[in-house]
Each structure stands twice: as structure tokens, then as C-alpha cells.
Protein backbone atom coordinates (compact mmCIF):
# COMPACT_ATOMS: atom_id res chain seq x y z
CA UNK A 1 -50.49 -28.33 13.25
CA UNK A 2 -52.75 -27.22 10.52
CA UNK A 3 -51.33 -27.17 7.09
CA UNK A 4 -51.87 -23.43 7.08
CA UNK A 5 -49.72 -22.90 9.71
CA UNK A 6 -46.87 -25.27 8.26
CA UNK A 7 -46.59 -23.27 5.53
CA UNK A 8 -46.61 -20.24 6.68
CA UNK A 9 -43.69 -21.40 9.02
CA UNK A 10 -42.05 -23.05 5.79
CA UNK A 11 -42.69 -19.38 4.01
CA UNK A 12 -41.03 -17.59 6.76
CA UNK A 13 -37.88 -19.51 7.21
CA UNK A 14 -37.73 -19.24 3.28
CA UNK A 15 -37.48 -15.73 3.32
CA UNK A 16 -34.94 -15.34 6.10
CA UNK A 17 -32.55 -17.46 4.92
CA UNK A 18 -32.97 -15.87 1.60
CA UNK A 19 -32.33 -12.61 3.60
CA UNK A 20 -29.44 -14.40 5.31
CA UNK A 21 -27.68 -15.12 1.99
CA UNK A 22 -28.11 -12.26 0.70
CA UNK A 23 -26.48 -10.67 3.60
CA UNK A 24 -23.64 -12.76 3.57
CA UNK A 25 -23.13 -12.01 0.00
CA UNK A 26 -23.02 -9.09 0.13
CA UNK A 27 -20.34 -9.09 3.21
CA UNK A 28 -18.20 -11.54 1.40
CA UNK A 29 -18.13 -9.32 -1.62
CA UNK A 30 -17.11 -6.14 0.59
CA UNK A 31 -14.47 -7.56 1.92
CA UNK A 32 -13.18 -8.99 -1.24
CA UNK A 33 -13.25 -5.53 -2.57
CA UNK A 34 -11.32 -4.60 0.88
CA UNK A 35 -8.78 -6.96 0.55
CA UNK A 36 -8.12 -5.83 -3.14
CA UNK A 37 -7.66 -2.25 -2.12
CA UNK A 38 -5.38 -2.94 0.89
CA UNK A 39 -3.07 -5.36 -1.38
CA UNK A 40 -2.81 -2.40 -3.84
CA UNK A 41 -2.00 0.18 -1.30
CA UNK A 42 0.74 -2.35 -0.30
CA UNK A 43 2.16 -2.84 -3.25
CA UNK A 44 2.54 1.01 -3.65
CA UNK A 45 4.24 1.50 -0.66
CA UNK A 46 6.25 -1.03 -0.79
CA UNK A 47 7.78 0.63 -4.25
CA UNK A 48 7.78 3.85 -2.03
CA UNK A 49 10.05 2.40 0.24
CA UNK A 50 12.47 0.97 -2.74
CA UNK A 51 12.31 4.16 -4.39
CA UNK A 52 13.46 5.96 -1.27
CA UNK A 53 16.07 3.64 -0.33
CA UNK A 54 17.77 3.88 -4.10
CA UNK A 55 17.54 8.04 -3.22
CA UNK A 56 19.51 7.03 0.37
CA UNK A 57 21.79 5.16 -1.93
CA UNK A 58 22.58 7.73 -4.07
CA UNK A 59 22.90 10.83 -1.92
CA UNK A 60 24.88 8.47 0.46
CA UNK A 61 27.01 8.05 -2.51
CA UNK A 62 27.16 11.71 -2.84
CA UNK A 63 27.65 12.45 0.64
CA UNK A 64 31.12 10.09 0.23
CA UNK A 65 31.98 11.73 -2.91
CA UNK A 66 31.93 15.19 -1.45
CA UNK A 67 33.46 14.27 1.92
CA UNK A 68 36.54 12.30 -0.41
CA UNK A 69 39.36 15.08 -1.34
CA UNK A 70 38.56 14.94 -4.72
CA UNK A 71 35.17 15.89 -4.16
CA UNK A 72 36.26 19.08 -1.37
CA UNK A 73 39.23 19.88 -4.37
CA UNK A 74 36.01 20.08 -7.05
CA UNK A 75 34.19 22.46 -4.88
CA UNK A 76 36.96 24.66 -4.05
CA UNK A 77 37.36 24.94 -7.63
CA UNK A 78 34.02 25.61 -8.39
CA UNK A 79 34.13 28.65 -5.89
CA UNK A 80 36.50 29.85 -7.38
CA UNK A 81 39.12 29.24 -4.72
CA UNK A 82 43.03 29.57 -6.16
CA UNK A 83 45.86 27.41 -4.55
CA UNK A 84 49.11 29.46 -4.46
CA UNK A 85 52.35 28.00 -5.00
């Protein structure tokens, strides 16, 4: 093998795993950016889901108040409904 040859082969496999590198590099730093964007889309839902789950809490609350007798006497009330004696 001339030396011509050798380092033309040495000069090739340089470059492609230069190429390679860069390549993986650049995949790495996509999916980093991937992973940060999915993480912060999960951390938004899950507040969604606490958010929603305080407004179950409270219109369940509601929901009792209104079905309690208090709560029916308070509406009739309201409408302007008159118990006679």
C-alpha cells in the first residue's frame, strides 16, 4: 500500500467520523430539546387536572348545599316563593 493511498484512506475515515459526530450531536441535542418540551407540557397538565378536580370539589360542594333543605329553603326564597301559615 502506497503511502498515497494510506492517507487518503486515513483522510476519508477522518471525515466520516467527523460527519458521524456531528450527526449524533446534533440528534442528542434534539431530543434533549424534546424531552424538555414534553416535561413542560406535563407539568401543565398535570396542574390542569388539579385545577379541575378543586372545580369538582367545589361544585360537588354546591351540588350538596343545594340538594340540603337549607339550600332548596334559600332558593324558594329567592323566587320569591311565600310559605303560608
Amino acid at each position: 500500500m502506497t503511502e498515497e493511498r494510506r492517507n487518503r484512506i486515513i483522510a476519508a475515515v477522518t471525515v466520516n467520523v467527523i460527519l458521524l459526530i456531528a450527526i449524533l450531536a446534533a440528534v442528542i441535542i434534539y431530543q434533549i430539546i424534546e424531552i424538555k418540551i414534553v416535561s413542560r407540557n406535563r407539568e401543565e397538565i398535570i396542574d390542569k387536572i388539579k385545577d379541575y378536580q378543586q372545580a369538582i370539589e367545589s361544585i360537588e360542594n354546591s351540588l350538596d348545599y343545594w340538594q340540603s333543605y337549607e339550600g332548596l329553603l334559600d332558593k324558594a326564597y329567592e323566587l320569591g316563593f311565600v310559605f303560608g301559615k
